[in-house]
N, C-alpha and C. Protein backbone atom coordinates (compact mmCIF):
# COMPACT_ATOMS: atom_id res chain seq x y z
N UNK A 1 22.37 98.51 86.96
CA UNK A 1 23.23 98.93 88.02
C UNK A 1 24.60 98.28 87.84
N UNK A 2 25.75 99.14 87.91
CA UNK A 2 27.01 98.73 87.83
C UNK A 2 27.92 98.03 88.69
N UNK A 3 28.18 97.07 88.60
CA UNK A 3 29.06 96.00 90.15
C UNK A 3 30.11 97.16 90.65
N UNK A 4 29.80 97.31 91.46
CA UNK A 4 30.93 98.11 92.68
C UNK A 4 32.39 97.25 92.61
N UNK A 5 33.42 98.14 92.15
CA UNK A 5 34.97 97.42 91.91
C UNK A 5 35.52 98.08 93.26
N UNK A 6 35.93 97.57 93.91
CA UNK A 6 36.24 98.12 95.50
C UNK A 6 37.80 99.18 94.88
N UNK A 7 38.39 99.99 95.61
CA UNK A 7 39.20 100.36 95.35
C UNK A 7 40.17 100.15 96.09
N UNK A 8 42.17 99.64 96.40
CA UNK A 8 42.67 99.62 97.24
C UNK A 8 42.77 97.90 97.41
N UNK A 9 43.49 97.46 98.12
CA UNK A 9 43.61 96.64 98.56
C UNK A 9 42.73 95.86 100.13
N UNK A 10 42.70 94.94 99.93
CA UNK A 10 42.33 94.58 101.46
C UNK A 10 42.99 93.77 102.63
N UNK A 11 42.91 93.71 103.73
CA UNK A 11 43.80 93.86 104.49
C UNK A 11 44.54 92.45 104.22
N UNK A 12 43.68 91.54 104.55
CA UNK A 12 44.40 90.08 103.72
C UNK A 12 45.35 89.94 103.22
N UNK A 13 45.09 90.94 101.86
CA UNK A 13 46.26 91.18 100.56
C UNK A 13 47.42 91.61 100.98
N UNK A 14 47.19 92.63 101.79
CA UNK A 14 48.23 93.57 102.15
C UNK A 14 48.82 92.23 103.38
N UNK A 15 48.79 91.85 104.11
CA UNK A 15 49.52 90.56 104.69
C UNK A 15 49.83 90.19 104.57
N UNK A 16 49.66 89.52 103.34
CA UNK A 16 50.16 88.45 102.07
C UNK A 16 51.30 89.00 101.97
N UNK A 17 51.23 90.01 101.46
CA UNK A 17 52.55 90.17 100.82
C UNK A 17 53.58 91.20 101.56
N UNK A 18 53.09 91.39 102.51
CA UNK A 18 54.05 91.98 103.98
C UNK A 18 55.10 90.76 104.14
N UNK A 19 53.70 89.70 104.58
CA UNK A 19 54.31 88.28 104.96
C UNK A 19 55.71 87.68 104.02
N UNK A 20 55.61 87.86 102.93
CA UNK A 20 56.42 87.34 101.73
C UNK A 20 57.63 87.82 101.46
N UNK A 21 57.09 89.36 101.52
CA UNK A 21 58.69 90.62 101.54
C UNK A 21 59.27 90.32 103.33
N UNK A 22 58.72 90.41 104.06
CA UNK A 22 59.49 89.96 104.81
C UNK A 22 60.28 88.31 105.08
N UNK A 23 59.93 87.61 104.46
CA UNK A 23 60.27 86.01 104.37
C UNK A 23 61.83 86.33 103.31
N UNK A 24 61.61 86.70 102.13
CA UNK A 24 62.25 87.12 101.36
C UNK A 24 63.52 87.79 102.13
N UNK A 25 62.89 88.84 102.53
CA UNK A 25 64.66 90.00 103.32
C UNK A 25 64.67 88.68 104.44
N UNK A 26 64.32 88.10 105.28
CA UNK A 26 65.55 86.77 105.92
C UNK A 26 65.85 86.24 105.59
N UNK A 27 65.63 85.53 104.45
CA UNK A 27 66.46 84.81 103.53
C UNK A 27 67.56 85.86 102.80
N UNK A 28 67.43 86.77 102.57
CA UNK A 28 68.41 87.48 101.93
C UNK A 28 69.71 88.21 102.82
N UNK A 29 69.41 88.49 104.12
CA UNK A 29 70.39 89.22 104.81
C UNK A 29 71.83 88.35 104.75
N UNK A 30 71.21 86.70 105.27
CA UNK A 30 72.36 85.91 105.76
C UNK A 30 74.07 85.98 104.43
N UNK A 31 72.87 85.83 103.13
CA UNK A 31 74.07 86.19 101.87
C UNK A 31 74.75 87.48 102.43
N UNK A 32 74.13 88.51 102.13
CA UNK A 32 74.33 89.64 102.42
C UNK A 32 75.22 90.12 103.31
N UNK A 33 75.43 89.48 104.46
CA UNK A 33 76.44 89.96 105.51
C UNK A 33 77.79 88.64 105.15
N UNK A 34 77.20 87.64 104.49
CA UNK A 34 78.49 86.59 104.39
C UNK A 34 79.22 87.22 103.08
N UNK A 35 78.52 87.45 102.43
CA UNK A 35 79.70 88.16 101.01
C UNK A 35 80.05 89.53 101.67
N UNK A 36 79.56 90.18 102.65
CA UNK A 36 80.74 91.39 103.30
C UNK A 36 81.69 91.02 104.26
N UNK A 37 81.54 89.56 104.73
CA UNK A 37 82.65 89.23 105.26
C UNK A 37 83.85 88.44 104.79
N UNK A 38 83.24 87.73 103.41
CA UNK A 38 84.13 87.54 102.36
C UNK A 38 84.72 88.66 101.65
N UNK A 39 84.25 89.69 101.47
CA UNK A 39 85.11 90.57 100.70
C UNK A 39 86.15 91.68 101.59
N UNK A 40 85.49 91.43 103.31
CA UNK A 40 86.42 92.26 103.84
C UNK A 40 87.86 90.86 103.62
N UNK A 41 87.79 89.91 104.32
CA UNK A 41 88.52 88.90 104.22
C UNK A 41 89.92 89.19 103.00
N UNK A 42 88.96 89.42 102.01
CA UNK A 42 89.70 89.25 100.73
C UNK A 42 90.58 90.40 100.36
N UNK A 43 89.99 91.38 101.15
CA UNK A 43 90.73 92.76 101.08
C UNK A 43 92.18 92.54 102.03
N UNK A 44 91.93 92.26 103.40
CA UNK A 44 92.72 92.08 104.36
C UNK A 44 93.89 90.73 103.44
N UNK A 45 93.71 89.90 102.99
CA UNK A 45 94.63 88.98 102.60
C UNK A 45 95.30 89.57 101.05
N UNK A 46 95.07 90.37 100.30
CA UNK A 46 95.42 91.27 99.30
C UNK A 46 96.41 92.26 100.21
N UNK A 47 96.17 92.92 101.13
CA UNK A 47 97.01 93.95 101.94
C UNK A 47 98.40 93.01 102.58
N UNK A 48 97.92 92.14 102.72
CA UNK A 48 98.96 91.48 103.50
C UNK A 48 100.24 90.48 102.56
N UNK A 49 99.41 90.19 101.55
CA UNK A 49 100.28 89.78 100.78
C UNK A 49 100.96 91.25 99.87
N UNK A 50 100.33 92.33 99.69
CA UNK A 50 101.36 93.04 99.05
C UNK A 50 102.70 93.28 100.22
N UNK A 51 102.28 93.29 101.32
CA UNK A 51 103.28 93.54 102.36
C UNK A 51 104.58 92.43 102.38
N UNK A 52 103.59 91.43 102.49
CA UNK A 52 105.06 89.96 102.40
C UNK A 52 105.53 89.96 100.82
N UNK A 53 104.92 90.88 100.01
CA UNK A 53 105.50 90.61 98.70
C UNK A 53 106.71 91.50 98.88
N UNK A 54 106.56 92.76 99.37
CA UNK A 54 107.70 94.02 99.34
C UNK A 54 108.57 92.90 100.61
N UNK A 55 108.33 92.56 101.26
CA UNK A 55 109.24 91.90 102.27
C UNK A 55 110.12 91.36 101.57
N UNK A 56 109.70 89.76 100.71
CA UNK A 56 110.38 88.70 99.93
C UNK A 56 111.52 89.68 98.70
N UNK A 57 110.78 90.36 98.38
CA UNK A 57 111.33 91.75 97.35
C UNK A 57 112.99 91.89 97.53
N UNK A 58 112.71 92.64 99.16
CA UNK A 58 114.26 93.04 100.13
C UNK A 58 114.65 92.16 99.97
N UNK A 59 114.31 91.21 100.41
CA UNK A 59 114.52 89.84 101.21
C UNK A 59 115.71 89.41 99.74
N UNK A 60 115.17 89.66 98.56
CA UNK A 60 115.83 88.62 97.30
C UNK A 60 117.24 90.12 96.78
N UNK A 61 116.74 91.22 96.74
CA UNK A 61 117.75 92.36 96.45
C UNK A 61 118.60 92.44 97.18
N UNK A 62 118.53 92.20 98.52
CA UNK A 62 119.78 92.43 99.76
C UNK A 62 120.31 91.44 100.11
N UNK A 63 120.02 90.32 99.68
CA UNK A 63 120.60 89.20 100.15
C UNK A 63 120.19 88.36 101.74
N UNK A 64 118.84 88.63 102.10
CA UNK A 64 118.52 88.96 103.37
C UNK A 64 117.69 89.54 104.25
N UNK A 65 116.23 88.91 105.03
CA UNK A 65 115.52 89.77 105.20
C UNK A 65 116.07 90.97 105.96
N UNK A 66 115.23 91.98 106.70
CA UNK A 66 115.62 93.18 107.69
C UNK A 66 116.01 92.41 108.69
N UNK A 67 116.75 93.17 109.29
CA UNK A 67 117.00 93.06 110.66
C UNK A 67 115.48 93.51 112.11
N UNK A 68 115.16 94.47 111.52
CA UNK A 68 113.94 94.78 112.23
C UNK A 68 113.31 95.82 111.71
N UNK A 69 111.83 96.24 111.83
CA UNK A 69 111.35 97.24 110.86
C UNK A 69 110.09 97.33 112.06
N UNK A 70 109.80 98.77 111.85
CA UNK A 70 108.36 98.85 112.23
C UNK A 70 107.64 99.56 111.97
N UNK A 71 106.09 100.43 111.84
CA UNK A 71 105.50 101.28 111.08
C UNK A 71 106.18 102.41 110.19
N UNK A 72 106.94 102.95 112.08
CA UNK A 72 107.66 104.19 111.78
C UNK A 72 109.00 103.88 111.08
N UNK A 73 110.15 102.87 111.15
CA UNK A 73 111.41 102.66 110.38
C UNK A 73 111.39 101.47 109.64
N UNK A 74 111.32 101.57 108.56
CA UNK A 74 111.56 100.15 107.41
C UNK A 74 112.11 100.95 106.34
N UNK A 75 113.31 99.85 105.70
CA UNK A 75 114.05 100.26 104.77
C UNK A 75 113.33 100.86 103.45
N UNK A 76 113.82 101.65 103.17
CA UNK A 76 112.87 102.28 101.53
C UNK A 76 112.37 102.02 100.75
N UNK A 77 112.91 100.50 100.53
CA UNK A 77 112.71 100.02 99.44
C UNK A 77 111.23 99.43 99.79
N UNK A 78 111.49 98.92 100.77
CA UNK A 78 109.84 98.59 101.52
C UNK A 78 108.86 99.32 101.59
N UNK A 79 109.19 100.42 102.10
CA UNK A 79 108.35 101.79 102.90
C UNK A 79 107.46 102.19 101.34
N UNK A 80 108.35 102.60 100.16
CA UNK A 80 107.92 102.93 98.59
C UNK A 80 106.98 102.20 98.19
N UNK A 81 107.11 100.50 98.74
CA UNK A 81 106.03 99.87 98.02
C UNK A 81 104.76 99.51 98.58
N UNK A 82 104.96 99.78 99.83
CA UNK A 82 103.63 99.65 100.70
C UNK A 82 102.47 100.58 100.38
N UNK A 83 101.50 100.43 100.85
CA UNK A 83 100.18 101.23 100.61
C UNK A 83 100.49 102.19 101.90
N UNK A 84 99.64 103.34 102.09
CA UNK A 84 99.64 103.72 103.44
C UNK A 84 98.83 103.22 104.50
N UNK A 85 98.21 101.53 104.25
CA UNK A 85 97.37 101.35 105.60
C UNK A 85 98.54 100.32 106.66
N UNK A 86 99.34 100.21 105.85
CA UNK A 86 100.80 99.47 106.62
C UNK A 86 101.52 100.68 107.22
N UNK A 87 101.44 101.85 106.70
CA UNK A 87 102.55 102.80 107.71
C UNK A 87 101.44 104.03 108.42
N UNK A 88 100.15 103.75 108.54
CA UNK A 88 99.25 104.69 109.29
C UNK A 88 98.59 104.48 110.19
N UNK A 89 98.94 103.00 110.69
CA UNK A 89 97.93 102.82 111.65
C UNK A 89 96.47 101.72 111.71
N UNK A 90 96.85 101.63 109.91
CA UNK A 90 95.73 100.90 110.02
C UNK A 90 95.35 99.69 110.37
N UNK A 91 96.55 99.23 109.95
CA UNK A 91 96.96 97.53 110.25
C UNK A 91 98.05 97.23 111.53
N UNK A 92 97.63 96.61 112.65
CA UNK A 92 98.66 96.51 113.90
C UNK A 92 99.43 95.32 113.35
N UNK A 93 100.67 96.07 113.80
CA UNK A 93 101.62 94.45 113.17
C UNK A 93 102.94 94.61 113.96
N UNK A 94 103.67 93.78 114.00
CA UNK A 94 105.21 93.80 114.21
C UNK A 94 106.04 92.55 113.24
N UNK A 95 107.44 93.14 112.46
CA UNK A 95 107.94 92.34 112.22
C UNK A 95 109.15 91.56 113.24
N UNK A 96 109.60 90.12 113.10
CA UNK A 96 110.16 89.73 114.17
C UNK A 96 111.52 88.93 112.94
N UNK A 97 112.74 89.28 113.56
CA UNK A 97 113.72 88.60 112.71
C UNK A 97 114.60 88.29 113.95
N UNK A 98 114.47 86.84 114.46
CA UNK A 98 115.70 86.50 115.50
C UNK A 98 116.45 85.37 115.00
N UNK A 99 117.45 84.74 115.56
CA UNK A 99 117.94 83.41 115.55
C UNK A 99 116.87 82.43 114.90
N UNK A 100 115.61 81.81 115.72
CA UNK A 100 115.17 80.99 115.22
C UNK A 100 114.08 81.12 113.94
N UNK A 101 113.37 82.31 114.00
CA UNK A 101 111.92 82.54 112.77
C UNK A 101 112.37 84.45 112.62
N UNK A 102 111.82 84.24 111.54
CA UNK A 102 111.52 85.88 110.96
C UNK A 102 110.06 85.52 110.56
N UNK A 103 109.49 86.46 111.19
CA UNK A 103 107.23 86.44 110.60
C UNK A 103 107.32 87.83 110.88
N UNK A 104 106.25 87.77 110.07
CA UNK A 104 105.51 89.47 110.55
C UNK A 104 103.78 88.97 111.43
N UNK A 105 103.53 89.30 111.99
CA UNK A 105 102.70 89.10 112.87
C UNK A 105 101.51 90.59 113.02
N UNK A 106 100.47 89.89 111.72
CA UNK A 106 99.51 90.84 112.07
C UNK A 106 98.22 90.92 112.95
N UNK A 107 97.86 92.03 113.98
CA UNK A 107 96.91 91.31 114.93
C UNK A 107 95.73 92.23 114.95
N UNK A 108 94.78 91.77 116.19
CA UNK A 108 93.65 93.17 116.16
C UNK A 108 93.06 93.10 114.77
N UNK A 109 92.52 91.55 113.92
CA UNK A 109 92.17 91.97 112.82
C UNK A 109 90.74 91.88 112.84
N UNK A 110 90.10 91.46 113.93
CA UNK A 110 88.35 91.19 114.38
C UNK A 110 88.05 90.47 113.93
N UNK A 111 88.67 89.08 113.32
CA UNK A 111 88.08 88.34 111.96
C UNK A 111 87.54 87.10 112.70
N UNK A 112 86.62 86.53 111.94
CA UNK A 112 85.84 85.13 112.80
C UNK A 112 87.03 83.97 112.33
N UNK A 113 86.98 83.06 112.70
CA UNK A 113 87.93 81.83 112.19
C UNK A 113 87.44 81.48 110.72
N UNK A 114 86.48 81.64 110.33
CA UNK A 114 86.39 81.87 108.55
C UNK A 114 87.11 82.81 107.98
N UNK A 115 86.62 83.73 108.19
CA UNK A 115 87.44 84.87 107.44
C UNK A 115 89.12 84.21 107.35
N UNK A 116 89.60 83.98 108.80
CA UNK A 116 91.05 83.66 108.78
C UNK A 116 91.13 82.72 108.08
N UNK A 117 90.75 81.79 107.82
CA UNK A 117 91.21 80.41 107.08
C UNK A 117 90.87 81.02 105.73
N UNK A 118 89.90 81.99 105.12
CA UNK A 118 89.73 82.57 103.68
C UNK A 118 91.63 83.21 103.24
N UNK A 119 91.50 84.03 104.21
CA UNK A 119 92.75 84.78 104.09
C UNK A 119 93.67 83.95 103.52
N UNK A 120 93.90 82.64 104.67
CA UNK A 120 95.11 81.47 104.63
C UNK A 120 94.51 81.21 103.19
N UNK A 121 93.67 80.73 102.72
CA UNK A 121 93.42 79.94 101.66
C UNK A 121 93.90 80.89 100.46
N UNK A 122 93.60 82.09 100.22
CA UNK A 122 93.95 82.85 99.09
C UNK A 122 95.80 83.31 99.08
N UNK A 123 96.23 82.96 100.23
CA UNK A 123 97.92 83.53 100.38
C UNK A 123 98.53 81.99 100.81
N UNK A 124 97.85 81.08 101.17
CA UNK A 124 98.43 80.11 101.47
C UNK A 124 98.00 78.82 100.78
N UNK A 125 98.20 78.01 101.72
CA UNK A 125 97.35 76.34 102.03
C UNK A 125 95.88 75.79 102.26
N UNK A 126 95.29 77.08 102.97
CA UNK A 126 94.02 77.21 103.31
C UNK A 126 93.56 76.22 104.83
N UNK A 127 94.92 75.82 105.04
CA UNK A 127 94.91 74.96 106.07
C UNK A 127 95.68 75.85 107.43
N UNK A 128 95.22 77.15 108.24
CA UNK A 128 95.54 77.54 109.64
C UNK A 128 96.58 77.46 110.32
N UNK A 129 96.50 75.95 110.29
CA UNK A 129 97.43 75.35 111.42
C UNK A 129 99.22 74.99 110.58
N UNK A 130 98.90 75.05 109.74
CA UNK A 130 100.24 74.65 108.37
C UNK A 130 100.64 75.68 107.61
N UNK A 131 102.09 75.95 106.63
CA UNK A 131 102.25 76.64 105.77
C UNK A 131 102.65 77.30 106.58
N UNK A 132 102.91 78.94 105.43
CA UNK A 132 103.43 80.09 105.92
C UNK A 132 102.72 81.19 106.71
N UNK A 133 101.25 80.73 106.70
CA UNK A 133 100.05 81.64 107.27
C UNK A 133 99.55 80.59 108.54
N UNK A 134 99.83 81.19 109.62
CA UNK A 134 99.35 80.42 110.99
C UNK A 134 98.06 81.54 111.67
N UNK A 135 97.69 80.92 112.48
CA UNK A 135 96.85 81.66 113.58
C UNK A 135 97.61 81.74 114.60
N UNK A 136 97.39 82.90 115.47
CA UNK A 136 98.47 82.62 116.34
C UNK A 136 98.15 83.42 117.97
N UNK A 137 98.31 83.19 119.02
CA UNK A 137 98.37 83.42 119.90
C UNK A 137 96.98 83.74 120.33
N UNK A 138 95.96 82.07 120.15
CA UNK A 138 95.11 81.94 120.81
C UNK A 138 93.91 82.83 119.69
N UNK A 139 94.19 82.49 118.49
CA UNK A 139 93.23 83.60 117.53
C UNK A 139 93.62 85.40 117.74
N UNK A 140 94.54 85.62 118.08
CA UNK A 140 94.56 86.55 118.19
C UNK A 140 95.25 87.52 116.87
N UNK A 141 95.32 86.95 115.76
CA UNK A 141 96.18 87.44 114.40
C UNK A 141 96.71 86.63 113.81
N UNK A 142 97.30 87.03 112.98
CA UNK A 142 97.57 86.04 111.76
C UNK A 142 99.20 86.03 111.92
N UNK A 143 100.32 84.76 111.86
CA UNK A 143 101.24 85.34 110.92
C UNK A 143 102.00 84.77 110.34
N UNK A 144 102.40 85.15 109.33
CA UNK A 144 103.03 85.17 108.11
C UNK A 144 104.41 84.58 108.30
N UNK A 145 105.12 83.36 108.01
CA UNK A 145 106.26 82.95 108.31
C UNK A 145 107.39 82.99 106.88
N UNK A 146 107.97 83.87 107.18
CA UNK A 146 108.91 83.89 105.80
C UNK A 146 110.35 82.73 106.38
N UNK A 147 110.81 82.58 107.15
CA UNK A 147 111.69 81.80 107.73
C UNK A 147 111.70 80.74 109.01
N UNK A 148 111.77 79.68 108.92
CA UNK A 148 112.32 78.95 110.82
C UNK A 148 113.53 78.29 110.57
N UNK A 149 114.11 78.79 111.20
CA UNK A 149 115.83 78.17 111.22
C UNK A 149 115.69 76.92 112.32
N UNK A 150 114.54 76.34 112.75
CA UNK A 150 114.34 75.41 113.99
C UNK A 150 113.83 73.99 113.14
């Protein structure tokens, strides 16, 4: 008589390794959502520096940053080198050129205080509170200081 080889698994088994694949995906999500918030990060500080790059650009050809610019009016030379998420809406911003500072001030970016200090770190100092990349108005955006006459 031939030993009976059961067929299938038994329930045990099947636990086991429920138990394991699921142990596995919680350990794996936490990477998983931190490298999508590093790479949004990294995207947002790439956009922003091509922006202060076309800024510094004017800034060195004219002798002078703008006087004032905003989605809808910035000089050409600017407007040509931007992407379209600076003139569509995608990115909320205002530039500010008075007496004491010229910044551009980008806001509404949803970012946790990591992300922001990533940003600062790849365009700046990596230090928030210093440099040309601040936090500003209570976490509410980033901005970018090309000048303080103070």
């Amino acid at each position: 008589m031939q030993a009976k080889h059961p067929r299938g698994f038994s329930l045990v088994e099947l636990m086991v390794v429920t138990t394991v694949i699921g142990i596995l995906a919680l350990l794996a999500v936490p990477g998983v959502l931190a490298a999508a918030q590093r790479a949004e990060a990294t995207a947002a500080a790439n956009d922003i520096r091509v922006f202060t790059n076309a800024i510094e650009f004017y800034s060195t050809a004219e002798g002078g940053y703008p006087p004032q610019m905003t989605y809808r009016e910035m000089p050409e030379s600017i407007e040509g080198y931007l992407p379209g998420t600076w003139k569509d809406g995608t990115y909320n911003w205002f530039y500010v050129n008075t007496s004491d500072y010229i910044y551009l001030y980008v806001y509404n970016l949803g970012f946790t205080p990591e992300q922001a200090v990533r940003i600062d770190s790849i365009i700046d100092d990596g230090n928030i509170g210093s440099g040309r990349i601040r936090m500003a108005f209570n976490g509410s955006g980033l901005m970018h200081i090309f000048e303080s006459k103070r």
